[in-house]
Protein backbone atom coordinates (compact mmCIF):
# COMPACT_ATOMS: atom_id res chain seq x y z
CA UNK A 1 13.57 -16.09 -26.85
CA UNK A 2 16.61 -14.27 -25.69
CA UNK A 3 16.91 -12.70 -22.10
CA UNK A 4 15.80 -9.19 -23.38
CA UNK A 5 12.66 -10.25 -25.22
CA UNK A 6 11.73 -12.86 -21.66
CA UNK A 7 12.73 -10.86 -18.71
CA UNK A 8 9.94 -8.07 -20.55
CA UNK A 9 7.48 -10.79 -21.92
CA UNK A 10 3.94 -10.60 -20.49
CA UNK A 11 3.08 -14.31 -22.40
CA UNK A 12 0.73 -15.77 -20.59
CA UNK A 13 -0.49 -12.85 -18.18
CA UNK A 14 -4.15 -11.80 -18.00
CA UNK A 15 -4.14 -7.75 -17.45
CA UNK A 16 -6.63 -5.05 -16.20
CA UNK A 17 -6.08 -1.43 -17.58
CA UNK A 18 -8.75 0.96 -16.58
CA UNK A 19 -8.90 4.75 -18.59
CA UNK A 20 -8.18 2.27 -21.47
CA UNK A 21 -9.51 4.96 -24.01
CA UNK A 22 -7.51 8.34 -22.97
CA UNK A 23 -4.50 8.74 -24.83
CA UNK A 24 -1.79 7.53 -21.86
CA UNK A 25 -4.52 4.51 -21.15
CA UNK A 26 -4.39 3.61 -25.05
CA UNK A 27 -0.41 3.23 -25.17
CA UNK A 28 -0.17 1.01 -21.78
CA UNK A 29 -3.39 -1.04 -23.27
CA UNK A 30 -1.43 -1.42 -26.31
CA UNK A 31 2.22 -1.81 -25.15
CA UNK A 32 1.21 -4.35 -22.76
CA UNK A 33 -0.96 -6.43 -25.51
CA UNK A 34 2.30 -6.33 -28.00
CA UNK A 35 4.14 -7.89 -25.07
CA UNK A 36 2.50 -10.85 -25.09
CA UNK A 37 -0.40 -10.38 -22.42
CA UNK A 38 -2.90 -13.10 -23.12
CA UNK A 39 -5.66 -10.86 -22.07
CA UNK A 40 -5.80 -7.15 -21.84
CA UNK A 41 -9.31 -6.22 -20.13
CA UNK A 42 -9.57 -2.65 -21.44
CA UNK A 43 -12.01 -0.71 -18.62
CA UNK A 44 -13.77 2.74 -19.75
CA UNK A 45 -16.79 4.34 -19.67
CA UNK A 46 -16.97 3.55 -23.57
CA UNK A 47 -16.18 0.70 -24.89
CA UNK A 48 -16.16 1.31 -28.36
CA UNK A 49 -12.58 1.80 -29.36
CA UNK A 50 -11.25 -0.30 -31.69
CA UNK A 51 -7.52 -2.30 -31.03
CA UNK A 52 -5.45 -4.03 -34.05
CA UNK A 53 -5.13 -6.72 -31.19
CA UNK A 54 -7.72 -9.81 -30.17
CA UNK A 55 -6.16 -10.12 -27.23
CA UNK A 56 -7.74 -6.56 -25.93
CA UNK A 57 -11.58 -6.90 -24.72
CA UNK A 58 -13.53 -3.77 -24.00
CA UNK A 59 -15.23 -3.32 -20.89
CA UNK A 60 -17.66 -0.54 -20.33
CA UNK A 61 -17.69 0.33 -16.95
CA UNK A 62 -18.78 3.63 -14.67
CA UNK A 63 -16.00 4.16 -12.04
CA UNK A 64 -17.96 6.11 -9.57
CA UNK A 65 -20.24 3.51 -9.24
CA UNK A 66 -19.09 0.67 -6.72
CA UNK A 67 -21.93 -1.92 -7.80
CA UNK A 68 -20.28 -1.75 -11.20
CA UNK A 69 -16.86 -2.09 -9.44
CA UNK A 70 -17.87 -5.19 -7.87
CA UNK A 71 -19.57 -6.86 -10.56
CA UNK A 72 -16.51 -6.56 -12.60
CA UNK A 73 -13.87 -7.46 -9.92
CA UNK A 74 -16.80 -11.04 -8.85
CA UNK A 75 -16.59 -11.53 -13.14
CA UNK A 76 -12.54 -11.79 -13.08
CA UNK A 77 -12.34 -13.88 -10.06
CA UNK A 78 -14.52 -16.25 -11.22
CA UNK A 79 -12.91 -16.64 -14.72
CA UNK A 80 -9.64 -16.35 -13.18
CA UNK A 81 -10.03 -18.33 -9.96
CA UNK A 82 -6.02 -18.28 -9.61
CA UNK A 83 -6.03 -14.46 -10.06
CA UNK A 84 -4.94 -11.78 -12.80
CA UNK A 85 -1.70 -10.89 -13.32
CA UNK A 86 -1.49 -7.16 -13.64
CA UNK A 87 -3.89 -4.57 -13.01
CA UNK A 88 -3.12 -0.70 -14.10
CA UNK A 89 -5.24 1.76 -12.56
CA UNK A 90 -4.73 4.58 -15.41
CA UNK A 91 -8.41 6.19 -15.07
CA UNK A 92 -8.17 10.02 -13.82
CA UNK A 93 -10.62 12.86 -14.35
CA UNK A 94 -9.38 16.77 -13.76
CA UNK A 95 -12.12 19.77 -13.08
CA UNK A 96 -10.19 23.38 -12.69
CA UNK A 97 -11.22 26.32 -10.65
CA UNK A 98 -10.50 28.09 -8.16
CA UNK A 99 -10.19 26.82 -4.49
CA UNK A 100 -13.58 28.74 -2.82
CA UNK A 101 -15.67 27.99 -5.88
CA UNK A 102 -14.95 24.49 -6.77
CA UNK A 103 -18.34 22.36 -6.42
CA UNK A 104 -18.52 19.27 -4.17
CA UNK A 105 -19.85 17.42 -7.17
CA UNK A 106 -16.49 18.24 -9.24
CA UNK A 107 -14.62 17.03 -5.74
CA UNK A 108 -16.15 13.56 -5.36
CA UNK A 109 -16.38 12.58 -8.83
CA UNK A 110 -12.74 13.47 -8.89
CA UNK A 111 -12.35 11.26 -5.68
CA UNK A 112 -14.53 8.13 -6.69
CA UNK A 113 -12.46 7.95 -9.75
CA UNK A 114 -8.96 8.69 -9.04
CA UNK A 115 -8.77 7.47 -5.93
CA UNK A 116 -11.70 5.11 -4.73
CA UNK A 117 -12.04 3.54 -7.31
CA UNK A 118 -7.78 2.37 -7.25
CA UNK A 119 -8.96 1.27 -3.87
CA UNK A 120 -11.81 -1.13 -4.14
CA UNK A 121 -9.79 -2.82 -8.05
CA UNK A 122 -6.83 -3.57 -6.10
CA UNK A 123 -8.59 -4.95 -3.34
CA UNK A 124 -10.91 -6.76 -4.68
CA UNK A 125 -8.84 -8.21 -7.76
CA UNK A 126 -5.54 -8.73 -5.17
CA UNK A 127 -7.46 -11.51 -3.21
CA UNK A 128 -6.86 -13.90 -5.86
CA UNK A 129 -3.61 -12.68 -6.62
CA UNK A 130 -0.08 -13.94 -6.55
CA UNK A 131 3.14 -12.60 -7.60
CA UNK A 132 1.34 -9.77 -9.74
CA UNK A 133 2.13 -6.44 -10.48
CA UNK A 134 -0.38 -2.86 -9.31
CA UNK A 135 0.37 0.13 -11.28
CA UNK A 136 -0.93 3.06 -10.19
CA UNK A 137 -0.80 6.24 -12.54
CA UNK A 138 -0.44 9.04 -10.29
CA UNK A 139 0.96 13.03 -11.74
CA UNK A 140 3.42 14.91 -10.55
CA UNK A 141 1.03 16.58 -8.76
CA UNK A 142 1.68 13.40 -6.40
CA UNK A 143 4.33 15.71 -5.12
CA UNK A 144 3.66 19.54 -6.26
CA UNK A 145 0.75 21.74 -5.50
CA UNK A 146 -0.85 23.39 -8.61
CA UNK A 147 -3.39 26.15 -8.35
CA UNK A 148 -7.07 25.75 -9.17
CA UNK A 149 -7.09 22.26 -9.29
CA UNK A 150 -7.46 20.94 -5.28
CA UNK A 151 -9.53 17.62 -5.97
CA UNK A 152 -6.78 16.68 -8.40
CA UNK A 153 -3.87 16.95 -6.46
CA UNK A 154 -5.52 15.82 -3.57
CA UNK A 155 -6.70 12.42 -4.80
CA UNK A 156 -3.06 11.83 -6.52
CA UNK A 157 -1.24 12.45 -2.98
CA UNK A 158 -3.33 9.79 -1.93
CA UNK A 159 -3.08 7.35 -4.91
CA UNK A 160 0.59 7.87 -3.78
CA UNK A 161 -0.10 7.23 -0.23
CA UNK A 162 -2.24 3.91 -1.01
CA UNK A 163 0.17 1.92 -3.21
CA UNK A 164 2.68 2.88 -0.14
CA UNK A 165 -0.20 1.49 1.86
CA UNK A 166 -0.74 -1.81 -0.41
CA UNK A 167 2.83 -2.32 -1.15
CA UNK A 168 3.19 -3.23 2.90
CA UNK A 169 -0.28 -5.20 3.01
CA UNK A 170 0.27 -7.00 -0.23
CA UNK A 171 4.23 -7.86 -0.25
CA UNK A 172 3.29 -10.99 1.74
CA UNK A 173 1.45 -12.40 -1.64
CA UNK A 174 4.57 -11.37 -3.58
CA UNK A 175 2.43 -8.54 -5.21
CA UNK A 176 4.45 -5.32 -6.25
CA UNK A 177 2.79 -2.07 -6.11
CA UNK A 178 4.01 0.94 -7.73
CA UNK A 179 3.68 4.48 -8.85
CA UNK A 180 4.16 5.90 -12.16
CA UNK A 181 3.94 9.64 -12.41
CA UNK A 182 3.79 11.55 -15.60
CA UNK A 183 4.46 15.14 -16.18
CA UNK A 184 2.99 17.37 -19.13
CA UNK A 185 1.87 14.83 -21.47
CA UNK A 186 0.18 15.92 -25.05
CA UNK A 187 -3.14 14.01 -24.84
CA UNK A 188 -6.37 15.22 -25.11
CA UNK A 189 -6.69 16.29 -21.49
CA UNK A 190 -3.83 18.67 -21.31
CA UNK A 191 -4.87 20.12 -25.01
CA UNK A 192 -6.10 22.98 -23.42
CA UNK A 193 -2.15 23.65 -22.41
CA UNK A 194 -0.22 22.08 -25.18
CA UNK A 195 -2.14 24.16 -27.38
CA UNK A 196 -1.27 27.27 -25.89
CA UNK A 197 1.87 28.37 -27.30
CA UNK A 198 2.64 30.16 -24.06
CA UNK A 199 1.57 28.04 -21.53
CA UNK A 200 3.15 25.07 -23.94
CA UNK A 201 6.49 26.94 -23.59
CA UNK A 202 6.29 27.11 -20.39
CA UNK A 203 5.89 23.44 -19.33
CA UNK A 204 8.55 22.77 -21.53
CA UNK A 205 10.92 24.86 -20.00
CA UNK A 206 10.12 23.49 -16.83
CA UNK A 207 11.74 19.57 -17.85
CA UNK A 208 15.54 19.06 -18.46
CA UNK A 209 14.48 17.52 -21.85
CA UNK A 210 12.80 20.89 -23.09
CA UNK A 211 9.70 19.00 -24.33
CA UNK A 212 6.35 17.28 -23.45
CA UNK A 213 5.91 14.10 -23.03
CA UNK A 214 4.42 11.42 -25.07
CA UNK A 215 1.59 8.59 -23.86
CA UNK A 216 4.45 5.98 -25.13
CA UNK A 217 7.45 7.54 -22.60
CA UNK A 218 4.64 6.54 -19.86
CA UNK A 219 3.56 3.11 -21.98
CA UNK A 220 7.57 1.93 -21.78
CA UNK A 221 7.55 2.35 -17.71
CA UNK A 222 4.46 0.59 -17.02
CA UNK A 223 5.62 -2.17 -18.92
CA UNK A 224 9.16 -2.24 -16.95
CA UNK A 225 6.77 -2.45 -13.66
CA UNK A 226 4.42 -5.01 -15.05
CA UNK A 227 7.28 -7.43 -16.12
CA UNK A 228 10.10 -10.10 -14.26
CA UNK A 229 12.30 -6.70 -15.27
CA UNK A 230 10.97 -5.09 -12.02
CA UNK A 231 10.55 -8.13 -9.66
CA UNK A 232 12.81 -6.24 -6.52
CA UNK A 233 11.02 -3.47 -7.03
CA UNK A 234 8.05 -2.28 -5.46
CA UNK A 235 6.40 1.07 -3.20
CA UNK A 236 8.41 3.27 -5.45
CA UNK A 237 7.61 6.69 -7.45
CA UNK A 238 8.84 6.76 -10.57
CA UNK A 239 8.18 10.40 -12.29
CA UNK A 240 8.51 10.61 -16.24
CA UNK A 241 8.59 13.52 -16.26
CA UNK A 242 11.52 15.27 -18.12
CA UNK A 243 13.56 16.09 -14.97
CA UNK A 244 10.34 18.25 -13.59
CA UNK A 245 10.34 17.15 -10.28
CA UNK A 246 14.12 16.88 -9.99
CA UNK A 247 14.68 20.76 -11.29
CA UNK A 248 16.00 23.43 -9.10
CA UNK A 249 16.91 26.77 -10.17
C-alpha cells in the first residue's frame, strides 16, 4: 500500500453514518465502506436498502426518540468496548413555510433530528472513543439565512456551534470534530428545486462552478475528515459548495 491509498485507508475502523438512506447519506455510507471501514453501521428510519458491500449493516432507528438513541449508542459500546472509530451525523429533515405559520411540531421534529439527536450520538458514542473522527453535516445555511425555512437554519447554526463546542471538550481524547457543509445538492430533498428550471438556474448561478452539486463532491470530503489525511485538523467548516458562500457581487 502506497502513501496515497494508507494516509486515506479506513482498514480496520468501525463507522456510524446516520441518514444512511438519503442520497448524500448513501455516498458517505458507501465511500467510507470502499475505503476499507470494517464496519459501516448504516442508521435510518428504514433499514431496507440494499449495499453491494457486507461490511454495511442496517440499523433502523427513530431519531427523535432518545430511548432509541440510547439503546443504540449502550449496543456499540458494548461490542466495541475500546470505542468506534468514526461517527457521521448526516440525518437532516427540512419543513418550509413561512415564519408566523410554521407549526411547533415541524420545529421540534426538525430540532430532535438535526440537532439533538448530533448531541446525545456524539456523546454517548465519544466516551469510549479515542483518536476518532465526528462529522457533522451541516448546510450552508450554517452561515446564510433563507426564507421560510427557520427550524432549518436554526438547528444547522447550532450543529455548527456544537462541533465548535465538542471539538474543545473532546480534543483531550484526540477526537477531531468537524463540519461539512453542502450547498445545492441534486438529491431527493432539493427535487422540488433542481427540478425547477428557474429556481435550478438560479442556484446555479449562485456557485463559481455554475452547477449543483453531487452526493459524491460531499462523499470525497467526509472521507478526507474521517481519515490520517485530516489528523491536524479539527473545529473547522468546510463548505462544498461551488464557491456559494465565498461569492460577492
Amino acid at each position: 500500500m502506497n502513501y496515497l491509498e494508507s494516509v486515506f485507508s479506513l482498514s480496520g475502523k468501525v463507522v456510524v453514518v446516520t441518514g444512511a438512506s438519503g442520497g448524500i447519506g448513501q455516498a458517505i455510507t458507501l465511500c467510507l465502506a470502499q475505503a476499507g471501514a470494517r464496519k459501516v453501521y448504516a442508521l435510518d428510519l428504514k433499514d431496507d436498502t440494499k449495499w453491494p458491500s457486507q461490511n454495511i449493516e442496517n440499523y433502523s432507528i427513530d431519531l427523535q426518540d432518545e430511548n432509541q438513541i440510547s439503546g443504540f449508542v449502550d449496543n456499540i459500546n458494548l461490542n466495541y468496548p475500546g470505542g468506534i472509530d468514526v461517527l457521521v451525523n448526516c440525518a437532516g429533515v427540512t419543513f418550509t413555510n413561512n415564519f408566523f405559520d410554521y407549526s411547533n411540531e415541524d420545529w421540534d421534529t426538525t430540532y430532535r433530528i438535526n440537532l439533538l439527536a448530533p448531541y446525545l450520538l456524539s456523546k454517548g458514542l465519544a466516551k469510549n472513543m479515542f483518536n476518532g473522527s465526528v462529522i457533522n453535516i451541516t448546510s450552508l445555511n450554517a452561515e446564510l439565512a433563507f426564507p421560510n425555512n427557520p427550524a432549518y437554519v436554526t438547528t444547522k447554526h447550532g450543529l455548527k456551534g456544537l462541533t465548535k463546542t465538542l471539538a474543545l471538550e473532546l480534543g483531550k481524547r484526540s477526537i477531531r470534530v468537524n463540519n461539512v457543509g453542502p450547498g445545492y445538492i441534486k438529491t431527493e430533498m432539493t427535487k422540488k428545486s433542481w427540478s425547477n428550471d428557474t429556481i435550478h438556474e438560479e442556484r446555479k448561478k449562485k456557485t463559481f462552478l455554475d452547477r449543483w452539486g453531487t452526493p459524491t463532491d460531499i462523499a470525497g470530503t467526509v472521507l478526507f475528515l474521517a481519515s490520517d489525511a485530516s489528523s491536524y485538523i479539527t473545529g473547522q467548516d468546510i463548505y462544498v459548495d461551488g464557491g456559494w458562500t465565498a461569492k460577492g457581487l
